[in-house]
Each structure stands twice: as structure tokens, then as C-alpha cells.
N, C-alpha and C. Protein backbone atom coordinates (compact mmCIF):
# COMPACT_ATOMS: atom_id res chain seq x y z
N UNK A 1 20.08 -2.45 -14.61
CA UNK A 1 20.82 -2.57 -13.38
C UNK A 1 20.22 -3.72 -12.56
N UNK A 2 20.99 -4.42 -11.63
CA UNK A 2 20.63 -4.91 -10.95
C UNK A 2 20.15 -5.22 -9.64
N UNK A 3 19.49 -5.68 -8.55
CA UNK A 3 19.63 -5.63 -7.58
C UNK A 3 20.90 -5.58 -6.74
N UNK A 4 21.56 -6.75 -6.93
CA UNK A 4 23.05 -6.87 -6.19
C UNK A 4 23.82 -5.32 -6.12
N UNK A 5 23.47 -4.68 -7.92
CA UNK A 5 23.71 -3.03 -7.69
C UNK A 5 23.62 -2.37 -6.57
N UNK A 6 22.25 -2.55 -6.62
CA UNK A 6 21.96 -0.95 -5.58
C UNK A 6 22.24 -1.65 -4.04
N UNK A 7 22.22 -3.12 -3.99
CA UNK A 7 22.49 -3.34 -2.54
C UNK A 7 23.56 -3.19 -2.02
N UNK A 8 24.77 -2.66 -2.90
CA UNK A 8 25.80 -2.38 -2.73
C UNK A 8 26.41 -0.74 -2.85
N UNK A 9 25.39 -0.48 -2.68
CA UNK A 9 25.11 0.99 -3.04
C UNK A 9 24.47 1.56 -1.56
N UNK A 10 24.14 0.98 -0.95
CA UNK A 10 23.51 0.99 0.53
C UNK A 10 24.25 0.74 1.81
N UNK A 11 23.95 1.42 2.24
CA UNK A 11 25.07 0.81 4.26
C UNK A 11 24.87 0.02 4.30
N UNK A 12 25.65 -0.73 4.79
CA UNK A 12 26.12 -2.44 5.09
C UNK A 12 25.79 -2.13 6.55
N UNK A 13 24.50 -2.46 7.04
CA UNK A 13 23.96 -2.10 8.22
C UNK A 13 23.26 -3.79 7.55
N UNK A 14 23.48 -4.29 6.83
CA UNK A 14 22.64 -6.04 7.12
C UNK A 14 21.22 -5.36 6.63
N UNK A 15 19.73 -6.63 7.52
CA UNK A 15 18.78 -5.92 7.08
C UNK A 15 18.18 -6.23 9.11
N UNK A 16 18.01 -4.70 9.19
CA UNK A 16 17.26 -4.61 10.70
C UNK A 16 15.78 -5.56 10.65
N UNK A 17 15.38 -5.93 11.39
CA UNK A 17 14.55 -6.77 11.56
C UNK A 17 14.15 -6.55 13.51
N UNK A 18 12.58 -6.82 13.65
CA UNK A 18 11.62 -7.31 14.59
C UNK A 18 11.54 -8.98 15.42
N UNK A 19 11.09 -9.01 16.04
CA UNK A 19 10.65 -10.36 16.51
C UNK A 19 9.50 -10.46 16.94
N UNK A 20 8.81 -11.26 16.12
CA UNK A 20 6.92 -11.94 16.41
C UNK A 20 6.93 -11.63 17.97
N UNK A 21 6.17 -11.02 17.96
CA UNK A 21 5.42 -10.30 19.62
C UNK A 21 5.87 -9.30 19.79
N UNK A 22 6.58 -8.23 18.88
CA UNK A 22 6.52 -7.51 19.33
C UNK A 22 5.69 -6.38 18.84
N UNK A 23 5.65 -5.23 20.38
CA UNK A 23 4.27 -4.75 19.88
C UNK A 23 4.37 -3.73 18.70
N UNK A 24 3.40 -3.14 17.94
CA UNK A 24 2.42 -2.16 16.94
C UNK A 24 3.54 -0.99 17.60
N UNK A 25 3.19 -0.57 18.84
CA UNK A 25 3.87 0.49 19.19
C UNK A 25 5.39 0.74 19.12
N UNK A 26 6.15 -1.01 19.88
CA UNK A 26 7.66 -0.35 19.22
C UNK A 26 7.94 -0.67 18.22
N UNK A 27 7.56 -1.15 16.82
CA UNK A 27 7.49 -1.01 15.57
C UNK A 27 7.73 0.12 15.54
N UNK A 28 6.54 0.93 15.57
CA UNK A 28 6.14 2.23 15.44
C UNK A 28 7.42 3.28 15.61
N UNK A 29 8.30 2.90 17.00
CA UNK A 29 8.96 4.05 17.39
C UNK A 29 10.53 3.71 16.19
N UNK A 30 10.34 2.36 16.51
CA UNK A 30 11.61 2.11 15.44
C UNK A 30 11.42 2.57 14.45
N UNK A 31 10.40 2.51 13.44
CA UNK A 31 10.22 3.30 12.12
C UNK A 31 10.96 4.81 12.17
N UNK A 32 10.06 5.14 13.47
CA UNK A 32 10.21 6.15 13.40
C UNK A 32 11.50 7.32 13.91
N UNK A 33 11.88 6.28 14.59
CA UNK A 33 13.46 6.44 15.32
C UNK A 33 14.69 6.10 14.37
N UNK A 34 14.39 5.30 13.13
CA UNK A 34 15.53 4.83 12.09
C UNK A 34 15.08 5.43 10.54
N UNK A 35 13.73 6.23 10.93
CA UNK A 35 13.35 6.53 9.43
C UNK A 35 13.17 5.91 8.76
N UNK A 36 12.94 4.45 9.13
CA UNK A 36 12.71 3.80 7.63
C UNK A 36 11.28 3.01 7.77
N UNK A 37 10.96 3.30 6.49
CA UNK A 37 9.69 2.93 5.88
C UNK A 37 8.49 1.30 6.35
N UNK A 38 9.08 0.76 6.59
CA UNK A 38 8.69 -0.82 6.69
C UNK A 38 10.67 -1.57 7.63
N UNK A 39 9.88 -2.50 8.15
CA UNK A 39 10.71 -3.64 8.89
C UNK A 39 10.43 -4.94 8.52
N UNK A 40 11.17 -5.84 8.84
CA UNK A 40 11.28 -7.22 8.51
C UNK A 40 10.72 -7.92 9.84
N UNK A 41 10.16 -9.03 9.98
CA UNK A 41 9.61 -9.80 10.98
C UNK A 41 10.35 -10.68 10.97
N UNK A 42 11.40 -10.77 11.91
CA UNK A 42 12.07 -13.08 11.76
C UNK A 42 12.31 -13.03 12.96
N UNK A 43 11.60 -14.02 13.11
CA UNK A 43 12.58 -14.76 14.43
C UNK A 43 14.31 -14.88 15.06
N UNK A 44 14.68 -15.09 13.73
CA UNK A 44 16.05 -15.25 13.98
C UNK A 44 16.78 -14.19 13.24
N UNK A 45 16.57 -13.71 12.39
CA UNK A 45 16.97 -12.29 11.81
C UNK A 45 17.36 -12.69 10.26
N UNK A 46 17.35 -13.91 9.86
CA UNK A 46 17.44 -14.30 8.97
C UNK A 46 16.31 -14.60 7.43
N UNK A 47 15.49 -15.18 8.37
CA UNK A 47 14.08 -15.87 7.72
C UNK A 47 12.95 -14.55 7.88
N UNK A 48 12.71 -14.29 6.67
CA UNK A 48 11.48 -13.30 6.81
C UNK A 48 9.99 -13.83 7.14
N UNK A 49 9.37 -13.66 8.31
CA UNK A 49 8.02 -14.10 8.44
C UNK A 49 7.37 -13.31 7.80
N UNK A 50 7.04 -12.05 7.80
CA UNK A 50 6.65 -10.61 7.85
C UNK A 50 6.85 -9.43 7.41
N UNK A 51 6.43 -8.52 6.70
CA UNK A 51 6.73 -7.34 6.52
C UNK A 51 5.78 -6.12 7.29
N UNK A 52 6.46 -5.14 8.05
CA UNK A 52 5.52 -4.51 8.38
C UNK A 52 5.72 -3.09 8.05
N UNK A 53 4.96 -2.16 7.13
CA UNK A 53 4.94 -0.82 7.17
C UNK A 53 4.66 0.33 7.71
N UNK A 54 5.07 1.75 7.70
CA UNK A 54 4.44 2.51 8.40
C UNK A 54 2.64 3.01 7.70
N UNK A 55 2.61 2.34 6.39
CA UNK A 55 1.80 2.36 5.85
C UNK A 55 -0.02 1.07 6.88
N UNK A 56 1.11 0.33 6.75
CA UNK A 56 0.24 -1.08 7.81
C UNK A 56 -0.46 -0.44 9.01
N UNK A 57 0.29 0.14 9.56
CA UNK A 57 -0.06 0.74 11.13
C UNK A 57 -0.75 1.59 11.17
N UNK A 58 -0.44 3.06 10.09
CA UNK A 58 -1.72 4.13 9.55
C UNK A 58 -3.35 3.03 9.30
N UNK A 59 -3.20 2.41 8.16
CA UNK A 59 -4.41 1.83 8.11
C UNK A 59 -4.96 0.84 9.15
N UNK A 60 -4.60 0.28 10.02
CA UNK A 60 -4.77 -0.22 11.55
C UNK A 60 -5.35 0.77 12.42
N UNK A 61 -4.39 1.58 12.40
CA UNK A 61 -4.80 3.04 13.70
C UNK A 61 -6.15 3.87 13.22
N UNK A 62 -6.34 3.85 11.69
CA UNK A 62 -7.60 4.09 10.67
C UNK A 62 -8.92 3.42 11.21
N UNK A 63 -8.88 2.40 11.04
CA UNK A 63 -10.29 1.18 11.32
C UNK A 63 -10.36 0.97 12.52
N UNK A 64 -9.13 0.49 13.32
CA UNK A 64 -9.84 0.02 15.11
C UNK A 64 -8.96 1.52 15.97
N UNK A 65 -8.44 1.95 15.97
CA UNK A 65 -7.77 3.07 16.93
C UNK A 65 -6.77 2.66 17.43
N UNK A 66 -6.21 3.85 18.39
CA UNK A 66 -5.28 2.88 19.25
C UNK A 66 -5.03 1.54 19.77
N UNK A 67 -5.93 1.27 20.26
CA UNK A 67 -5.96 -0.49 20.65
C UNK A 67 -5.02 -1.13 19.84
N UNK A 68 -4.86 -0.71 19.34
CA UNK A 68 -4.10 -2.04 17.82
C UNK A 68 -2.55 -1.46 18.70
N UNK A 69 -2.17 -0.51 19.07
CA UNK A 69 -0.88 -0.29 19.56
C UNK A 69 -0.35 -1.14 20.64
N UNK A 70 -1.16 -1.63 21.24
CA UNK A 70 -0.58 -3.04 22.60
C UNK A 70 -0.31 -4.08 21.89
N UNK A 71 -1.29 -4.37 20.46
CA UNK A 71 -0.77 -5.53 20.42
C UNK A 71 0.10 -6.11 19.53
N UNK A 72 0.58 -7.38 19.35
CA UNK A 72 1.39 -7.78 18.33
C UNK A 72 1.45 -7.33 16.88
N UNK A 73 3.07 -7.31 16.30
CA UNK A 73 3.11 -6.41 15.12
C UNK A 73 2.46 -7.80 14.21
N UNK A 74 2.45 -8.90 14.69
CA UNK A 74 1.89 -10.28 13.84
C UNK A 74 0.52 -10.50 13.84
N UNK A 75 0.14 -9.89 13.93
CA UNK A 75 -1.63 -9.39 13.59
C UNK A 75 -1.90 -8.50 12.64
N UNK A 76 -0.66 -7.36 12.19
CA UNK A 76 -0.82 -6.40 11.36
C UNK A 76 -0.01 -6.52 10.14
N UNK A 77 0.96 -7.68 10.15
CA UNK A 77 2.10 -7.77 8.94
C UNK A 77 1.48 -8.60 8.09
N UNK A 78 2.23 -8.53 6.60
CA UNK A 78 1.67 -8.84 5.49
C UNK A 78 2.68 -10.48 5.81
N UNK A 79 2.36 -11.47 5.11
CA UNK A 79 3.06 -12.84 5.47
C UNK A 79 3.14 -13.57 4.20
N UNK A 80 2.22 -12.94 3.01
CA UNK A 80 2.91 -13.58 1.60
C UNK A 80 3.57 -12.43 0.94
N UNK A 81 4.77 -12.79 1.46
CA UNK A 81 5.98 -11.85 0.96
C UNK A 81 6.27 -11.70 -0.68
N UNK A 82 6.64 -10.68 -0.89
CA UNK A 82 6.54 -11.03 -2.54
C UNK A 82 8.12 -10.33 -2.46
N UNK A 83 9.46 -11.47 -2.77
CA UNK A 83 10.86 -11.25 -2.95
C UNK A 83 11.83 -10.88 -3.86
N UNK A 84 13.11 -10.65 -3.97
CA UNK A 84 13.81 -10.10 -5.26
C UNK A 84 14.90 -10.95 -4.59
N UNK A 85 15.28 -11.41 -5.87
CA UNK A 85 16.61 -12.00 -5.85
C UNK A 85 17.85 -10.77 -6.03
N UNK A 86 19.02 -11.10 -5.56
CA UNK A 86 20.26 -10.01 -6.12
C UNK A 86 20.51 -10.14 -7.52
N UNK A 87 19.73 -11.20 -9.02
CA UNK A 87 20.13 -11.38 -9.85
C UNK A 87 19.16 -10.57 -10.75
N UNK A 88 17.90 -10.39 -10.36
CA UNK A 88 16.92 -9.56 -10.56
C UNK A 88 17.35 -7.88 -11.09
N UNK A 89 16.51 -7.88 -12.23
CA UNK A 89 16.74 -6.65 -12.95
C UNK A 89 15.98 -5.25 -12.08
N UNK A 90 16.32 -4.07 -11.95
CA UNK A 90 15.57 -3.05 -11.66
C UNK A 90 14.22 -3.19 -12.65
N UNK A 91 14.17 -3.18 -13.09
CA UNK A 91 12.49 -2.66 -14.48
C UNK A 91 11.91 -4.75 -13.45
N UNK A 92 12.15 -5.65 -13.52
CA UNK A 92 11.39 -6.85 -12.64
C UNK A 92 10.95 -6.15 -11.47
N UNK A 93 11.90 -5.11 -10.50
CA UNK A 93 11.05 -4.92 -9.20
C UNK A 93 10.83 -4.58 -9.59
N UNK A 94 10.43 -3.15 -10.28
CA UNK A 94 9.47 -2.40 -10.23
C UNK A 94 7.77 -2.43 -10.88
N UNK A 95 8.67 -3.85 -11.59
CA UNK A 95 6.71 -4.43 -11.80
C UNK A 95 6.45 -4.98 -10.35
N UNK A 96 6.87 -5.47 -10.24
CA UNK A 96 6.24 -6.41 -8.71
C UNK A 96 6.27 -5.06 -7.88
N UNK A 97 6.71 -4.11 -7.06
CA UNK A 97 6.07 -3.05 -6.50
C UNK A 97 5.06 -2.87 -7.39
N UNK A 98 4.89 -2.37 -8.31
CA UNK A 98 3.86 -2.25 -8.82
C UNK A 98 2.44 -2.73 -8.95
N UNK A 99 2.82 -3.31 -9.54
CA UNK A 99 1.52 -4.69 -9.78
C UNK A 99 1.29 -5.15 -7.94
N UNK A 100 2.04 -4.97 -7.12
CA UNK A 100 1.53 -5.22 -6.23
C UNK A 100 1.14 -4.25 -4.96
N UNK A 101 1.66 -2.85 -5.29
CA UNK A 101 0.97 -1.35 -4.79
C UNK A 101 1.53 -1.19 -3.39
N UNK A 102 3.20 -2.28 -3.65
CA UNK A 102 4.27 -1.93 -2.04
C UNK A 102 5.24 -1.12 -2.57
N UNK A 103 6.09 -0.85 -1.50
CA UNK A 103 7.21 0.18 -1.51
C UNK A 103 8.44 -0.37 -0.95
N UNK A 104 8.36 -1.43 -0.26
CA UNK A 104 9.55 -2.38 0.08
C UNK A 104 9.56 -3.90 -0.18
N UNK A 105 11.15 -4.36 -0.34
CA UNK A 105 10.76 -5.67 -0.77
C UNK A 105 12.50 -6.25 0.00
N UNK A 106 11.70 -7.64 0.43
CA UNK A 106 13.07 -8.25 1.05
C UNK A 106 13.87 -8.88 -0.30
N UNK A 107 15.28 -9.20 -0.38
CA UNK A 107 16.24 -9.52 -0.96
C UNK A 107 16.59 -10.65 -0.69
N UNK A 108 16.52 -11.60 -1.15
CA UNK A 108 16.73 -13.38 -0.50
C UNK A 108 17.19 -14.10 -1.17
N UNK A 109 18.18 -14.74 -0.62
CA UNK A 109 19.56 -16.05 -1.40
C UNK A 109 18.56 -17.13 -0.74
N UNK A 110 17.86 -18.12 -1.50
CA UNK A 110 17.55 -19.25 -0.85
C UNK A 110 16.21 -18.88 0.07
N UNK A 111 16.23 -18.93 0.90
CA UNK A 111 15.67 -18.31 1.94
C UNK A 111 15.84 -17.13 2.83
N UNK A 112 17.07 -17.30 2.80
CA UNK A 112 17.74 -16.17 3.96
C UNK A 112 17.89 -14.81 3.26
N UNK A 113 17.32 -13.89 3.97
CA UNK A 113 17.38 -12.16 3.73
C UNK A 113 18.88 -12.11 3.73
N UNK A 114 19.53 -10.84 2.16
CA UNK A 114 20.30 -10.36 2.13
C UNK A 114 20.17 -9.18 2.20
N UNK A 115 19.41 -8.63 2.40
CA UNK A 115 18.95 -7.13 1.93
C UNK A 115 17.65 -6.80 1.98
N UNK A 116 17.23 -5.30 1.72
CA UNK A 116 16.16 -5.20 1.67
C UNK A 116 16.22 -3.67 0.92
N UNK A 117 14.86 -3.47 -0.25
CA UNK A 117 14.83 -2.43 -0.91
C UNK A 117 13.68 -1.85 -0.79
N UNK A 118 13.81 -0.27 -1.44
CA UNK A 118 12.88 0.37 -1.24
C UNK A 118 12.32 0.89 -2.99
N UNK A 119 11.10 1.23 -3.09
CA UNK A 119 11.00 2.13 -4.54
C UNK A 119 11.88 2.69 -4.86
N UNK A 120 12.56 4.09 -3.75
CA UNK A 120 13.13 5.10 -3.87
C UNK A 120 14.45 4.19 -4.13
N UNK A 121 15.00 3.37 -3.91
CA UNK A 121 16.28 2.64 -3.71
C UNK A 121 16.32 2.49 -5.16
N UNK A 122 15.44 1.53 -5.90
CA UNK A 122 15.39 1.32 -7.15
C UNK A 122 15.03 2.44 -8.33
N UNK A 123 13.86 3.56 -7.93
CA UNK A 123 13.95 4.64 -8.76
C UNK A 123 15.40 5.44 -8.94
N UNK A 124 16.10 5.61 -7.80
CA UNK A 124 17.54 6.30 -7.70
C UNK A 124 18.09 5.39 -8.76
N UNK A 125 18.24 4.44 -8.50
CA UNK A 125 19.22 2.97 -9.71
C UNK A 125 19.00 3.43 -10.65
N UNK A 126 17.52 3.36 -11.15
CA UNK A 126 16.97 3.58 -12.47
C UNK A 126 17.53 4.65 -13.18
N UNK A 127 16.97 6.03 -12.53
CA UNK A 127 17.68 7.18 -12.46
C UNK A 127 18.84 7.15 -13.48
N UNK A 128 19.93 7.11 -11.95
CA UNK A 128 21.27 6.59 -12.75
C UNK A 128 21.53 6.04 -13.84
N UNK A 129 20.94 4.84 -13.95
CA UNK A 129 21.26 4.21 -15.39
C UNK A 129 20.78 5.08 -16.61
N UNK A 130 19.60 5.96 -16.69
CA UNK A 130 19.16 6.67 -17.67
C UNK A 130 20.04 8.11 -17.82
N UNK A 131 20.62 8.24 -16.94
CA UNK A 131 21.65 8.89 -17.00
C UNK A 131 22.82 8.83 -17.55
N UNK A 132 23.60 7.63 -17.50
CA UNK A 132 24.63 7.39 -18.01
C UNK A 132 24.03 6.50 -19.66
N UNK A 133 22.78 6.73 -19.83
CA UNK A 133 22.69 6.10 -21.51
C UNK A 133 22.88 7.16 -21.89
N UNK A 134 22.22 8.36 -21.61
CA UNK A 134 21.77 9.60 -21.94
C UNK A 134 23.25 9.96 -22.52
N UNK A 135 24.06 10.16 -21.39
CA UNK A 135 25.55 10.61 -21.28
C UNK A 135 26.41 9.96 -22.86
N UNK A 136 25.79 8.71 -22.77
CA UNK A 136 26.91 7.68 -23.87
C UNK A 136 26.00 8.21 -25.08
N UNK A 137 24.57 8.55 -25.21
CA UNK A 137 24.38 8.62 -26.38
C UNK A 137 24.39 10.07 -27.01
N UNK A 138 24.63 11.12 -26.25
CA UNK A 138 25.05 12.58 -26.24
C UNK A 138 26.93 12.32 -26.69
N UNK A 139 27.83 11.42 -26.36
CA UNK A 139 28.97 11.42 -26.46
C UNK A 139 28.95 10.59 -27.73
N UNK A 140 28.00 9.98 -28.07
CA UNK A 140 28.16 9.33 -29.60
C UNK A 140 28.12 10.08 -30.69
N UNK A 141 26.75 11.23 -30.57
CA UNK A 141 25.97 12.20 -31.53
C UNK A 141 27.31 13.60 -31.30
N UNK A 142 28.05 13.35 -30.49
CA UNK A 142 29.27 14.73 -30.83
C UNK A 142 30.13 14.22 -31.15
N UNK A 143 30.35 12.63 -31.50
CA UNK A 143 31.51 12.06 -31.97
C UNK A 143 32.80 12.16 -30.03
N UNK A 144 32.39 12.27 -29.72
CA UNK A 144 32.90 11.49 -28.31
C UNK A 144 33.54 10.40 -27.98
């Protein structure tokens, strides 16, 4: 399966995104107010500077404490982004989550964010597809 798959498989809600300065804390509430896992950093909503997780902020709030909540989410975001094209196979992300020990990844034509995925986004894909081999090769072995 592909990326372009599952991004089409997702609300056409675009990809929500932050703006450099803003703080740790309303990160925080947005995560936690939209449920979702990690946000995008751009300036313009296009260009990804940044990724920031709810994972990022636990290990922040871990080592210095609160303090880290006043200040900028661009002190705490990761900035060598590691991307998926929409042409990109499911089993490609999931080495790169892997091999690189994230759970979200931006989706990019060129430069510009089309999307954005999660593990769970791509395990569900996966899922599916092992499902419907399963299905075709159960409908072969009964003559189907």
C-alpha cells in the first residue's frame, strides 16, 4: 500500500500546524485538545520547520520541569525531519519510524506538507492489506 492510500483514508482536515514562538504550553493544550500525537512547526503552514511531540514535552517536563512550559515550542522540536513521499510504500515508513524510534512523519510534494502520518495510520494500512491477501488466498485454496 501506499502512502497517497492511507492519506486518503484520513479527514481532509489538511495538516494542522504551530507557529515558531509558540509556547510548550499551547502545544501542549492543542495536543491535547485535538488528541493528536505530535504537530507540525511552519511558519506559513506549508513548510515544515519542526516536529513536535507529546512525547518531546514529557521528556522536557522530565529533565528541567515546568519552566520549559513558557517557553518556545522551537527549543523543544526535532528540525531534521525525516519525510514520506505519497509514492512511498507502507513496509519504507515503517522502516524509517523504525530505524528512527518516531511515531509521526510529515508527507511532502517538493517541499510543501501534504499530509501527515502516524504508526497507527500505517499499521491500520498494513493491517488491511494482510487482510485482503489473506481473503484472496483463502478464496484461491476453496477454488473461489
Amino acid at each position: 500500500m501506499l502512502v497517497s492510500q492511507i492519506l486518503k483514508s484520513k479527514p481532509g482536515e489538511g495538516v494542522f500546524t504551530v507557529k515558531p514562538g509558540t509556547t510548550v504550553a499551547q502545544v501542549a493544550a492543542v495536543l491535547s485538545e485535538r488528541r493528536f500525537g505530535a504537530v507540525i512547526v511552519s511558519a506559513d503552514g506549508k513548510i515544515a520547520l519542526g516536529i513536535v511531540s507529546e512525547r518531546d514535552i514529557v521528556r522536557e517536563l522530565g529533565k528541567r520541569g515546568s519552566v520549559c512550559l513558557s517557553e518556545p515550542v522551537d527549543n523543544i522540536m526535532t528540525t531534521k525531519l525525516v519525510t514520506a513521499t505519497r509514492e512511498e510504500s507502507t513496509d519504507s515508513v515503517l522502516q524509517k519510524m523504525t530505524d528512527g524510534r518516531f511515531r509521526h512523519m510529515p508527507v511532502v510534494e517538493g517541499q510543501e506538507m501534504v499530509g501527515i502520518i502516524s504508526i497507527g495510520d500505517v499499521v491500520k494500512a498494513r493491517l488491511m492489506e494482510l487482510a485482503a491477501e489473506k481473503d484472496a488466498l483463502e478464496g484461491m485454496i476453496k477454488g473461489f
